[in-house]
PDB file of N, CA and C in Angstrom:
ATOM      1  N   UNK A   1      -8.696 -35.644  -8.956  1.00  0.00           N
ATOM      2  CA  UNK A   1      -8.327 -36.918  -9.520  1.00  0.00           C
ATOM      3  C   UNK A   1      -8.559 -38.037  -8.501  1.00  0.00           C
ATOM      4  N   UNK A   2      -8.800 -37.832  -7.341  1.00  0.00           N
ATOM      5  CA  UNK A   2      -8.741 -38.856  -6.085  1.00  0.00           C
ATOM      6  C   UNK A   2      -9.788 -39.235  -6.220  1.00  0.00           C
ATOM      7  N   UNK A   3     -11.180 -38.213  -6.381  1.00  0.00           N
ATOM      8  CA  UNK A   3     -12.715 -38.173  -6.676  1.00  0.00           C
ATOM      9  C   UNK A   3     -13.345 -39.403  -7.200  1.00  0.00           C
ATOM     10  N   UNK A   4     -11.834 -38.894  -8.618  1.00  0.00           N
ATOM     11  CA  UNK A   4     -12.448 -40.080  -9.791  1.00  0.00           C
ATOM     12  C   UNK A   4     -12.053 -41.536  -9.610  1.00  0.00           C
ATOM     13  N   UNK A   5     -11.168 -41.476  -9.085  1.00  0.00           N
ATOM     14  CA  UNK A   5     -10.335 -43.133  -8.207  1.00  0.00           C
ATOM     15  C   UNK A   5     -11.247 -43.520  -7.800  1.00  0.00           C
ATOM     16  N   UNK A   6     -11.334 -43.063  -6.377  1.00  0.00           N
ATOM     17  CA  UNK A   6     -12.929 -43.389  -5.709  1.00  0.00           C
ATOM     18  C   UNK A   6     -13.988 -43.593  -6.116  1.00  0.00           C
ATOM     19  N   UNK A   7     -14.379 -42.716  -7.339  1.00  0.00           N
ATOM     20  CA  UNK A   7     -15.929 -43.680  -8.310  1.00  0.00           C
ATOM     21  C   UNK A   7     -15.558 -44.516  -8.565  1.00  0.00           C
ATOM     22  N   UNK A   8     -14.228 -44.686  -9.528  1.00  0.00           N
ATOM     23  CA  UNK A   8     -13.773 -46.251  -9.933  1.00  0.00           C
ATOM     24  C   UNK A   8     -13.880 -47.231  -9.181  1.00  0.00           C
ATOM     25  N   UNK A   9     -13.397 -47.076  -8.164  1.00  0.00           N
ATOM     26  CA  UNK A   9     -13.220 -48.344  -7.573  1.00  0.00           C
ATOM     27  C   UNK A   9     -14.960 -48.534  -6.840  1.00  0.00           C
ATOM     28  N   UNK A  10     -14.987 -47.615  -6.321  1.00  0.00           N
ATOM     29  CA  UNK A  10     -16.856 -48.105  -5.968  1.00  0.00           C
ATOM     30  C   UNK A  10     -17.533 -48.481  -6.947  1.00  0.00           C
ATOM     31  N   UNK A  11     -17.700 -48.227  -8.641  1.00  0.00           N
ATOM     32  CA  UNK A  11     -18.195 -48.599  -9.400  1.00  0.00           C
ATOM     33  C   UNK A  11     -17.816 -50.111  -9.514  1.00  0.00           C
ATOM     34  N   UNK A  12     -16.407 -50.600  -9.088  1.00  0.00           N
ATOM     35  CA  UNK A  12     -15.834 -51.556  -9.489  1.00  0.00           C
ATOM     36  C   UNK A  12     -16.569 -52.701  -8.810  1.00  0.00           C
ATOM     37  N   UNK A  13     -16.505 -52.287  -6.985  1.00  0.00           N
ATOM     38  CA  UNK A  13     -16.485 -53.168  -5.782  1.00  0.00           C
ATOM     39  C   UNK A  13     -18.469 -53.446  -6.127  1.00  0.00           C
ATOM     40  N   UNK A  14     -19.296 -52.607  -6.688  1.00  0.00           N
ATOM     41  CA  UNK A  14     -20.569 -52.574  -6.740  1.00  0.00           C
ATOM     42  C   UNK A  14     -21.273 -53.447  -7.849  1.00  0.00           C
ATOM     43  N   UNK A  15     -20.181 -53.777  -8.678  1.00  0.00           N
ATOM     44  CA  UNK A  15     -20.148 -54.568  -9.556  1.00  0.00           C
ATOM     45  C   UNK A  15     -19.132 -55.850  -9.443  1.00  0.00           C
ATOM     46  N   UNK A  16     -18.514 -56.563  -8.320  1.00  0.00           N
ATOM     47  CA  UNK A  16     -17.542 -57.203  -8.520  1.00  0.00           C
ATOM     48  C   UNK A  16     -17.423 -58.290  -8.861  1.00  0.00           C
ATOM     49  N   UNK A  17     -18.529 -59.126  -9.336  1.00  0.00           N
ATOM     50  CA  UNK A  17     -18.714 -60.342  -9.786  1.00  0.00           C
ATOM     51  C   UNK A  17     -18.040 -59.428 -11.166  1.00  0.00           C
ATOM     52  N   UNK A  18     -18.973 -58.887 -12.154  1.00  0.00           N
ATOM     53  CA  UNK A  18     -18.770 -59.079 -13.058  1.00  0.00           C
ATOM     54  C   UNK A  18     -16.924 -58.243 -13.420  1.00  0.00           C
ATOM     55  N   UNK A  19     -17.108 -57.487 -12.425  1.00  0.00           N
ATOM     56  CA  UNK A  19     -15.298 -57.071 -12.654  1.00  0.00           C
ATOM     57  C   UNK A  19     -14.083 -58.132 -12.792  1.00  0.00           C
ATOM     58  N   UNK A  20     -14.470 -59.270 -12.036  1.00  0.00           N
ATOM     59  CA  UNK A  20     -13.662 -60.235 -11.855  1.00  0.00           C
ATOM     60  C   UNK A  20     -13.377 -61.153 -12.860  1.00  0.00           C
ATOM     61  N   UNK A  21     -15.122 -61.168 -13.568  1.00  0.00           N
ATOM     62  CA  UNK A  21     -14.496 -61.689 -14.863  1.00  0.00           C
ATOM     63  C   UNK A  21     -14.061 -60.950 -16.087  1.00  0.00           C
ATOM     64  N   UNK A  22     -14.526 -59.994 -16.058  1.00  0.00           N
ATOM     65  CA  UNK A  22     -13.561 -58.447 -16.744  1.00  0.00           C
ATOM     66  C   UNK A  22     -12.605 -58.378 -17.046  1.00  0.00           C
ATOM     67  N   UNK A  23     -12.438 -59.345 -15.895  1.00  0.00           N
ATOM     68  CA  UNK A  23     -10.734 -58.550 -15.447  1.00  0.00           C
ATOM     69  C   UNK A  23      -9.704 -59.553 -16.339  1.00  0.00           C
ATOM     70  N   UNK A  24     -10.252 -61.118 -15.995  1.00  0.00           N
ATOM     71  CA  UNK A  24      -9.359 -61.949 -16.261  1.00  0.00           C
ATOM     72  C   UNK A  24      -9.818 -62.125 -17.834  1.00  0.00           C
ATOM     73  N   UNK A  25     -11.055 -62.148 -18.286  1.00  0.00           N
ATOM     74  CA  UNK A  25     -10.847 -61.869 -19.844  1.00  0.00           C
ATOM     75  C   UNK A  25     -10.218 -60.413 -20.370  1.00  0.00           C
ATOM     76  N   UNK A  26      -9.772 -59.821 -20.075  1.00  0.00           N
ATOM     77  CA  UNK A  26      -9.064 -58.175 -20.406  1.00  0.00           C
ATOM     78  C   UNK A  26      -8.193 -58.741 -20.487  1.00  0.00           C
ATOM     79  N   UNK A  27      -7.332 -59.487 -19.222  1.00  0.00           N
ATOM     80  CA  UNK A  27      -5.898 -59.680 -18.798  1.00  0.00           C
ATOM     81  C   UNK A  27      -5.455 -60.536 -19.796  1.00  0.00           C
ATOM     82  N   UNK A  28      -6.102 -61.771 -20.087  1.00  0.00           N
ATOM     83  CA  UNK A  28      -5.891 -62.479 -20.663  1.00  0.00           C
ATOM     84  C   UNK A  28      -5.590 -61.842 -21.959  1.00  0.00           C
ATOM     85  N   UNK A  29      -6.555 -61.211 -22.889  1.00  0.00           N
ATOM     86  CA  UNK A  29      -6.342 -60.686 -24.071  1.00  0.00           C
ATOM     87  C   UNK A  29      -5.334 -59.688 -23.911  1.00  0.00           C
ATOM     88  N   UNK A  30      -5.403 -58.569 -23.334  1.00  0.00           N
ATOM     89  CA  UNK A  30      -4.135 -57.553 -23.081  1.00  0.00           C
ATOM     90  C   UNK A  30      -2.648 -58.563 -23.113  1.00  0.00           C
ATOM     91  N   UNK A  31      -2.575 -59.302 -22.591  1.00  0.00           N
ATOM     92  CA  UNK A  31      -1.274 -60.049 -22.602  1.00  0.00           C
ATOM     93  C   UNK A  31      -0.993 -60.449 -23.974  1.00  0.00           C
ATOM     94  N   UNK A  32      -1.628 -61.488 -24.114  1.00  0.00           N
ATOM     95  CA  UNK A  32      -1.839 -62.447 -25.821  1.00  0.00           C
ATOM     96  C   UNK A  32      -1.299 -61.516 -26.911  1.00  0.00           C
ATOM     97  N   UNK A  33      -2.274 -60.270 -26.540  1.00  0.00           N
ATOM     98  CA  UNK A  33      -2.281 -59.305 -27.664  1.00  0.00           C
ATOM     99  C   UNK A  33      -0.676 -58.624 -27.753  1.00  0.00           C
ATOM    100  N   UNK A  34       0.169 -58.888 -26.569  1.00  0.00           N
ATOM    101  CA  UNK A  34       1.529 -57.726 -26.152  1.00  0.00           C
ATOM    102  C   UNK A  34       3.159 -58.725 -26.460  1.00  0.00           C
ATOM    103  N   UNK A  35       2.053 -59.898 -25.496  1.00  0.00           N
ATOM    104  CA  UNK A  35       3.686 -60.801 -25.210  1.00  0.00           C
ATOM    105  C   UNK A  35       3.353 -61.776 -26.096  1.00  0.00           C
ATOM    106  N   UNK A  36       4.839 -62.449 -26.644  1.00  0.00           N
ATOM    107  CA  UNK A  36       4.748 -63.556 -27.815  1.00  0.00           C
ATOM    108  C   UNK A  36       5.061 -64.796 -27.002  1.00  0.00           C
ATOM    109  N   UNK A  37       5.011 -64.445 -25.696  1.00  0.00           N
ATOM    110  CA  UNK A  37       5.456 -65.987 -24.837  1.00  0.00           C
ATOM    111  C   UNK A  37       4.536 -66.918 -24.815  1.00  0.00           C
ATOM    112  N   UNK A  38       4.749 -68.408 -24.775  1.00  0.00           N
ATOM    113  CA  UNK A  38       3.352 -69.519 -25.225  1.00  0.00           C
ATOM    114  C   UNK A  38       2.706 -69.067 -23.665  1.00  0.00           C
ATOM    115  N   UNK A  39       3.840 -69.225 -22.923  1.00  0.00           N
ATOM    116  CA  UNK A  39       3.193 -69.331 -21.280  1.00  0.00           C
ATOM    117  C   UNK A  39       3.452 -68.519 -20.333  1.00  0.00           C
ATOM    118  N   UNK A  40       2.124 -68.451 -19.717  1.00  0.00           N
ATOM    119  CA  UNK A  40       2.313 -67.296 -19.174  1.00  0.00           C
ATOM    120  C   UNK A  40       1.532 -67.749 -17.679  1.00  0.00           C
ATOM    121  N   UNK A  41       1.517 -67.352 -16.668  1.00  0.00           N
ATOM    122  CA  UNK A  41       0.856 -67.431 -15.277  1.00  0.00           C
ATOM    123  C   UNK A  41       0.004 -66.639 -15.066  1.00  0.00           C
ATOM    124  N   UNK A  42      -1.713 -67.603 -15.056  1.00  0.00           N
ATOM    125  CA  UNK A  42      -2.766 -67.339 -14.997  1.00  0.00           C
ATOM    126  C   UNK A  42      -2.866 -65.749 -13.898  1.00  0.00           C
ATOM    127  N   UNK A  43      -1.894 -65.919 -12.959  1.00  0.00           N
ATOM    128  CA  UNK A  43      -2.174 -65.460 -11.812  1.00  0.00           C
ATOM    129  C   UNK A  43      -1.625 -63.186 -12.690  1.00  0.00           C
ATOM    130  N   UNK A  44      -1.445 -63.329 -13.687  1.00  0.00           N
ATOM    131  CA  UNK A  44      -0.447 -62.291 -14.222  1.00  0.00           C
ATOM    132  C   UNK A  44      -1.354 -62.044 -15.207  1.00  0.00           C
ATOM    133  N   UNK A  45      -2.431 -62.911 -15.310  1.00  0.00           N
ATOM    134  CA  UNK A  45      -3.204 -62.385 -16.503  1.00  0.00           C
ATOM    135  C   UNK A  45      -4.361 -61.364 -15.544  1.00  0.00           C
ATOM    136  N   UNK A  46      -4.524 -62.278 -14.448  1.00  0.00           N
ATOM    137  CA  UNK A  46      -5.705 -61.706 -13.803  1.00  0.00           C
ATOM    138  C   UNK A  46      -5.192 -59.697 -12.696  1.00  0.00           C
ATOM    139  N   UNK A  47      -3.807 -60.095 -12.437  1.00  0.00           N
ATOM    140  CA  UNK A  47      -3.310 -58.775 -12.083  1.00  0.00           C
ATOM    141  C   UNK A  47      -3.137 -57.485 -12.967  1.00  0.00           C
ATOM    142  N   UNK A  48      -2.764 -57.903 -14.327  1.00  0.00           N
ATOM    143  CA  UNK A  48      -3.021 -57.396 -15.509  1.00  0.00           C
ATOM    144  C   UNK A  48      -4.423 -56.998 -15.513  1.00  0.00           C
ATOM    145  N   UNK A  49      -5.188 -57.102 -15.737  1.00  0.00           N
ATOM    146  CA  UNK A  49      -6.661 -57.245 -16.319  1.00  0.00           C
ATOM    147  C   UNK A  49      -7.234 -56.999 -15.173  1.00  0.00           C
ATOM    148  N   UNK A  50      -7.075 -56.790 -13.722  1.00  0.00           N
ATOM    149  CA  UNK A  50      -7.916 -56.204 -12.542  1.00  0.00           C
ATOM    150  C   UNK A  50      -6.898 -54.864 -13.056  1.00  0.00           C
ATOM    151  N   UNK A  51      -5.582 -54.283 -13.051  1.00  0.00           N
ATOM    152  CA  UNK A  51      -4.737 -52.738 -13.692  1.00  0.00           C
ATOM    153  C   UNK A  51      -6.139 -52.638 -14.687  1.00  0.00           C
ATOM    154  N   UNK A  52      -6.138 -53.190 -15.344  1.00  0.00           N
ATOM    155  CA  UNK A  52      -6.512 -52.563 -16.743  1.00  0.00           C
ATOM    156  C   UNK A  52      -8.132 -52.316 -16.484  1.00  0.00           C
ATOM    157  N   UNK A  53      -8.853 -52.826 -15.784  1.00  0.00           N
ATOM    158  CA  UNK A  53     -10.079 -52.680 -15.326  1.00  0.00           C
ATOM    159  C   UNK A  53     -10.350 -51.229 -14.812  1.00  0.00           C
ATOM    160  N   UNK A  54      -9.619 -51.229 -13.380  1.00  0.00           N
ATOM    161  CA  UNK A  54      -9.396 -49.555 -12.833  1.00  0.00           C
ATOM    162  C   UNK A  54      -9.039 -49.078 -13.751  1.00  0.00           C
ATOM    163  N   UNK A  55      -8.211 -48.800 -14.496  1.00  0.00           N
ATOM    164  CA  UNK A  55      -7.550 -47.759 -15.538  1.00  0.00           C
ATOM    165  C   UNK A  55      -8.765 -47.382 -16.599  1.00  0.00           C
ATOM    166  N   UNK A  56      -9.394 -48.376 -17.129  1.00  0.00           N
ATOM    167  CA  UNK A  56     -10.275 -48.450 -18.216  1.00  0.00           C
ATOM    168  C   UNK A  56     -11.404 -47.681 -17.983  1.00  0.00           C
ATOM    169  N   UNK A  57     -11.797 -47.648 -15.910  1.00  0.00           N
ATOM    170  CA  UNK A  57     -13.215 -47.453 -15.383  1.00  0.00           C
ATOM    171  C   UNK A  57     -12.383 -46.184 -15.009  1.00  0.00           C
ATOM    172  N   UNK A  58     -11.310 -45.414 -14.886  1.00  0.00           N
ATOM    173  CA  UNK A  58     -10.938 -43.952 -14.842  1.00  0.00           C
ATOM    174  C   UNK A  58     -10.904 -43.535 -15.633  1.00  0.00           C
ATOM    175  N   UNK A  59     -10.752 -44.111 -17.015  1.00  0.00           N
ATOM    176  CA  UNK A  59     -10.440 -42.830 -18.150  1.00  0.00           C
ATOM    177  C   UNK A  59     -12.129 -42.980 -18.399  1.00  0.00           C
ATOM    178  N   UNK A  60     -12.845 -43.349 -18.258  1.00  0.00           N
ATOM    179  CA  UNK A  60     -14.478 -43.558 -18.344  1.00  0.00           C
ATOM    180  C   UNK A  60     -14.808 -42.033 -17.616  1.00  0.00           C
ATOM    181  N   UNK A  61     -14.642 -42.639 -16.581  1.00  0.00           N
ATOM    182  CA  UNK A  61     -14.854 -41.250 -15.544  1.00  0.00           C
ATOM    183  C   UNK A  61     -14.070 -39.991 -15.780  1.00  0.00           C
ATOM    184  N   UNK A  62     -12.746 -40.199 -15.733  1.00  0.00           N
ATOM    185  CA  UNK A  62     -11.885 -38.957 -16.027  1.00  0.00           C
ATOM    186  C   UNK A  62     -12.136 -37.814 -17.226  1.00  0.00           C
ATOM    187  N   UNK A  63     -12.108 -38.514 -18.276  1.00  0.00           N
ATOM    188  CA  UNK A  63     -13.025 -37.859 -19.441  1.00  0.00           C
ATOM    189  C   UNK A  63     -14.404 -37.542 -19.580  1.00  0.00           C
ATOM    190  N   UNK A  64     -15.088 -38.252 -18.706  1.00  0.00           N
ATOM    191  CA  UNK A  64     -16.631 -37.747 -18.616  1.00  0.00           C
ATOM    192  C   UNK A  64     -17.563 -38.385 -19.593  1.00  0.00           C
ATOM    193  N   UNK A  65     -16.826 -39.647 -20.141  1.00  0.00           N
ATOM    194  CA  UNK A  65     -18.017 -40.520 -20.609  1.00  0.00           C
ATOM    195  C   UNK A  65     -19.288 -41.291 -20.363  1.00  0.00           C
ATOM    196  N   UNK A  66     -19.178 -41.547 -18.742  1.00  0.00           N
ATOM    197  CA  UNK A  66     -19.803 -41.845 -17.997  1.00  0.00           C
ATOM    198  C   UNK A  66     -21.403 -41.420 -18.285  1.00  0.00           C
ATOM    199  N   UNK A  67     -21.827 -40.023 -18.200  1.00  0.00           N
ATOM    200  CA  UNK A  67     -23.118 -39.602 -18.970  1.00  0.00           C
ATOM    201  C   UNK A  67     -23.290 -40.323 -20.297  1.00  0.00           C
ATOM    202  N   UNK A  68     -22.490 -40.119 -21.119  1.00  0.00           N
ATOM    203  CA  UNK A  68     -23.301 -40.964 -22.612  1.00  0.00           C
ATOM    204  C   UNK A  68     -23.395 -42.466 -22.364  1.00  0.00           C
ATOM    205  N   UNK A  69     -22.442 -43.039 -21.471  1.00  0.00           N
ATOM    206  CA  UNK A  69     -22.736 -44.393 -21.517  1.00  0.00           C
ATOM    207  C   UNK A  69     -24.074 -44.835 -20.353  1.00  0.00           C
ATOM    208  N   UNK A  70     -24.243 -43.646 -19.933  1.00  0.00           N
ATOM    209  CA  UNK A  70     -25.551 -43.939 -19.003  1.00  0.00           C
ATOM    210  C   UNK A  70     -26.908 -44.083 -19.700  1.00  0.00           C
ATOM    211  N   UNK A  71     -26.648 -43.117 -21.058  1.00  0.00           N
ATOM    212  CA  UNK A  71     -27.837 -42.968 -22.062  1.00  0.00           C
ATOM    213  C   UNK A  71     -27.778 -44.163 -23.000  1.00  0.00           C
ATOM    214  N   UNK A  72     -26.994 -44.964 -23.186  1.00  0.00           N
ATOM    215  CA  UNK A  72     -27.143 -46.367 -23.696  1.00  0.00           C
ATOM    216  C   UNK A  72     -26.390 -47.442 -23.035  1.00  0.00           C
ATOM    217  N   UNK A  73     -27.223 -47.318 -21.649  1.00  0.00           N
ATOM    218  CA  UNK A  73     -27.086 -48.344 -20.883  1.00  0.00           C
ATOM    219  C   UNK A  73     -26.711 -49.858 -20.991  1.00  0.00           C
ATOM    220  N   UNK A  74     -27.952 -50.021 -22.624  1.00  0.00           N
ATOM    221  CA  UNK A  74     -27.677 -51.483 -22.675  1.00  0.00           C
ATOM    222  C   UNK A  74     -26.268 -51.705 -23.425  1.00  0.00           C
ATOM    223  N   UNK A  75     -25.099 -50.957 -23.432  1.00  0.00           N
ATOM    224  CA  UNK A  75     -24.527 -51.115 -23.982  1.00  0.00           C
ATOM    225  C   UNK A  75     -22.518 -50.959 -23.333  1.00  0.00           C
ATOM    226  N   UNK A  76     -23.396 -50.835 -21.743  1.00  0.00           N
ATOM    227  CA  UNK A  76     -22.261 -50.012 -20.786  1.00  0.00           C
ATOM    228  C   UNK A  76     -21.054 -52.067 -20.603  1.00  0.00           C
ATOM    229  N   UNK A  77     -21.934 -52.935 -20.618  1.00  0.00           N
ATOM    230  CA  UNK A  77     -20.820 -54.754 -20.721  1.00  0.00           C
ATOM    231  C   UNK A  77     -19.965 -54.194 -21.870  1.00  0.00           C
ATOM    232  N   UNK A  78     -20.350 -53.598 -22.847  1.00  0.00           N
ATOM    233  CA  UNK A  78     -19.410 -53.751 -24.024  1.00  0.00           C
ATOM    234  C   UNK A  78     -18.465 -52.243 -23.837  1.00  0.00           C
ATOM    235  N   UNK A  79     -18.944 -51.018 -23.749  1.00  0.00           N
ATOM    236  CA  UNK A  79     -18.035 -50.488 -22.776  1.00  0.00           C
ATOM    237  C   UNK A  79     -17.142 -51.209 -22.115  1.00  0.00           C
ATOM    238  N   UNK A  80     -17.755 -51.050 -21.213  1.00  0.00           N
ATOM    239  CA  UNK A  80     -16.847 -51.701 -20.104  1.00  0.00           C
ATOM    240  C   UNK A  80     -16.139 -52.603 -20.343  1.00  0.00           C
ATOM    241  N   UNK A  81     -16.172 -53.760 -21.221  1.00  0.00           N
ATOM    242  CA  UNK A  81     -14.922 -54.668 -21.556  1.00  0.00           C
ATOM    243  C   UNK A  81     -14.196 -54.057 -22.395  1.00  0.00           C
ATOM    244  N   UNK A  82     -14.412 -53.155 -23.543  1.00  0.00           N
ATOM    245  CA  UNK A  82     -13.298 -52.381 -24.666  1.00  0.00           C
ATOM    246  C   UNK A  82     -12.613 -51.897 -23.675  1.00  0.00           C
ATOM    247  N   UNK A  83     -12.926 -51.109 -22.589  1.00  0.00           N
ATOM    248  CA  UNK A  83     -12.206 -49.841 -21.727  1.00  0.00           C
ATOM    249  C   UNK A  83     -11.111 -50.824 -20.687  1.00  0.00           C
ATOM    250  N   UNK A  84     -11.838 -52.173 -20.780  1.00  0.00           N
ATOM    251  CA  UNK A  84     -10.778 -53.279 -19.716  1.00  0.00           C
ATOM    252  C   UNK A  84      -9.387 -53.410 -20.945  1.00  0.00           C
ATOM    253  N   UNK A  85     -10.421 -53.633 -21.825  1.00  0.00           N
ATOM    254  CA  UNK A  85      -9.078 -54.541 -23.134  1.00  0.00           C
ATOM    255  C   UNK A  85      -7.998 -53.428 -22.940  1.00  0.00           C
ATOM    256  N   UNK A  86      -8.494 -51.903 -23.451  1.00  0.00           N
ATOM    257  CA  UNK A  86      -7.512 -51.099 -23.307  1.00  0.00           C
ATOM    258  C   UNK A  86      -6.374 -50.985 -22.513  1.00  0.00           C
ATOM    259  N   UNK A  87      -7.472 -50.867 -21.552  1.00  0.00           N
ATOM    260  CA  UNK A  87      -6.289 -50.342 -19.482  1.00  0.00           C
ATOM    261  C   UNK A  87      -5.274 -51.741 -20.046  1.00  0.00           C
ATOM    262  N   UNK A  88      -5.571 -53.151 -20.115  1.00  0.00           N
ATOM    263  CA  UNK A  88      -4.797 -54.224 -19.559  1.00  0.00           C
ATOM    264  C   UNK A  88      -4.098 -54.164 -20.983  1.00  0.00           C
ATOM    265  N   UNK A  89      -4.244 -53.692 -21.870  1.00  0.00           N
ATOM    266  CA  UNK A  89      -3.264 -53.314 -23.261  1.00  0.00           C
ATOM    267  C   UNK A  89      -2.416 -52.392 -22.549  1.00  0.00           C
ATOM    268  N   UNK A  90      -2.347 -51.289 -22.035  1.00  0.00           N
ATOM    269  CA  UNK A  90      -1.654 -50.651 -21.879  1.00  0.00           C
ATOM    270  C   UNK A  90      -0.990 -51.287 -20.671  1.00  0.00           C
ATOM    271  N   UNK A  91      -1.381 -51.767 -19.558  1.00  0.00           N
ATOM    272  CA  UNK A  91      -0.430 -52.522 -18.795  1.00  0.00           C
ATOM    273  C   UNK A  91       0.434 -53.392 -18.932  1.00  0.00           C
ATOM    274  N   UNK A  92      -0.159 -54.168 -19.781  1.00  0.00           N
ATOM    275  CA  UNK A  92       0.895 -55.112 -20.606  1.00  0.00           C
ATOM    276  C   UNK A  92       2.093 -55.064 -21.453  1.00  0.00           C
ATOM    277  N   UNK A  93       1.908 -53.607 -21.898  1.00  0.00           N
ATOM    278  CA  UNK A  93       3.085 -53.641 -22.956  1.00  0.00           C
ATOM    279  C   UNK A  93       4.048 -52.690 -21.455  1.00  0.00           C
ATOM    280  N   UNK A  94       3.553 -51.922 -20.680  1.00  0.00           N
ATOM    281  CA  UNK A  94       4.771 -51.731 -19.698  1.00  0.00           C
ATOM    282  C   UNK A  94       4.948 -52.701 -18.809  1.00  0.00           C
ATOM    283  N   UNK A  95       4.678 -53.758 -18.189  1.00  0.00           N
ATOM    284  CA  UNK A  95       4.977 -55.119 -17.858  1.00  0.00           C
ATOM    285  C   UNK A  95       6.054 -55.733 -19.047  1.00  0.00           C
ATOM    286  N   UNK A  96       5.514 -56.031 -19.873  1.00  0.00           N
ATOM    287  CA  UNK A  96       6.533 -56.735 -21.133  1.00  0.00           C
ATOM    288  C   UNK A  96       7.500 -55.833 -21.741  1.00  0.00           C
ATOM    289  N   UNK A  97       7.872 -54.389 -21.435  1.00  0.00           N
ATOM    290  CA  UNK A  97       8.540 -53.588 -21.780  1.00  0.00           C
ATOM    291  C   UNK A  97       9.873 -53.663 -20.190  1.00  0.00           C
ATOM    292  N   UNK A  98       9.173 -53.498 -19.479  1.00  0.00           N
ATOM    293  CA  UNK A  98      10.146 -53.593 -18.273  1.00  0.00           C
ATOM    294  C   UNK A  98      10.733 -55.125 -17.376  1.00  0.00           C
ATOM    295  N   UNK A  99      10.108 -56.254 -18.408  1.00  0.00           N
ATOM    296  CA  UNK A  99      10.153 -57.730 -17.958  1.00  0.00           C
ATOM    297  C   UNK A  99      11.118 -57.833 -18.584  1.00  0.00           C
ATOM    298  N   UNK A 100      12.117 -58.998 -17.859  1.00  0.00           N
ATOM    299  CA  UNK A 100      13.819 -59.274 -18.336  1.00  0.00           C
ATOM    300  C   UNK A 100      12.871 -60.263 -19.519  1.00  0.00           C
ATOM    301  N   UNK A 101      13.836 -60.691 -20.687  1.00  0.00           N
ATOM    302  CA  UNK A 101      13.580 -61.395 -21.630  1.00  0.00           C
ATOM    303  C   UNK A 101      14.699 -62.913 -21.830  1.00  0.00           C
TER     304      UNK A 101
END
């Protein structure tokens, strides 16, 4: 499991322009999509949504999707942002599950 960390995040750092904006459109939507608050701190969307990035680029790897999405390459941006939306969906609702109200 350490293996697959380590692809993640090298996949991540090898790509980090576009992770960065990944991240903060994931975060952004993962939140929107969880919490009903108008406002929220930019800085919480983007910590969100860099979680949900790694998480999204391990279960990629962890499960072994990685091969099919290699075979339709042109299609690994849209991957890769569903698998962000996810991770920062799932971060969000345990952030907003464990956040005082």
């Amino acid at each position: 499991m350490k293996e697959v960390a380590q692809e993640a995040l090298k996949y991540l750092q090898d790509n980090l322009l576009l992770s960065i904006v990944i991240a903060a459109l994931a975060g952004f939507a993962g939140m929107k999509s969880v919490s009903l608050a108008k406002k929220t701190n930019p800085a919480v969307f983007f910590i969100v949504g860099a979680l949900g990035v790694f998480l999204g680029q391990f279960a990629i790897l962890y499960f072994g999707l990685k091969e099919i999405l290699d075979e339709v390459s042109q299609f690994r941006l849209l991957f890769d942002l569903l698998a962000a939306y996810i991770g920062s969906f799932i971060v969000a609702m345990l952030v907003n599950m464990f956040s005082p109200h």
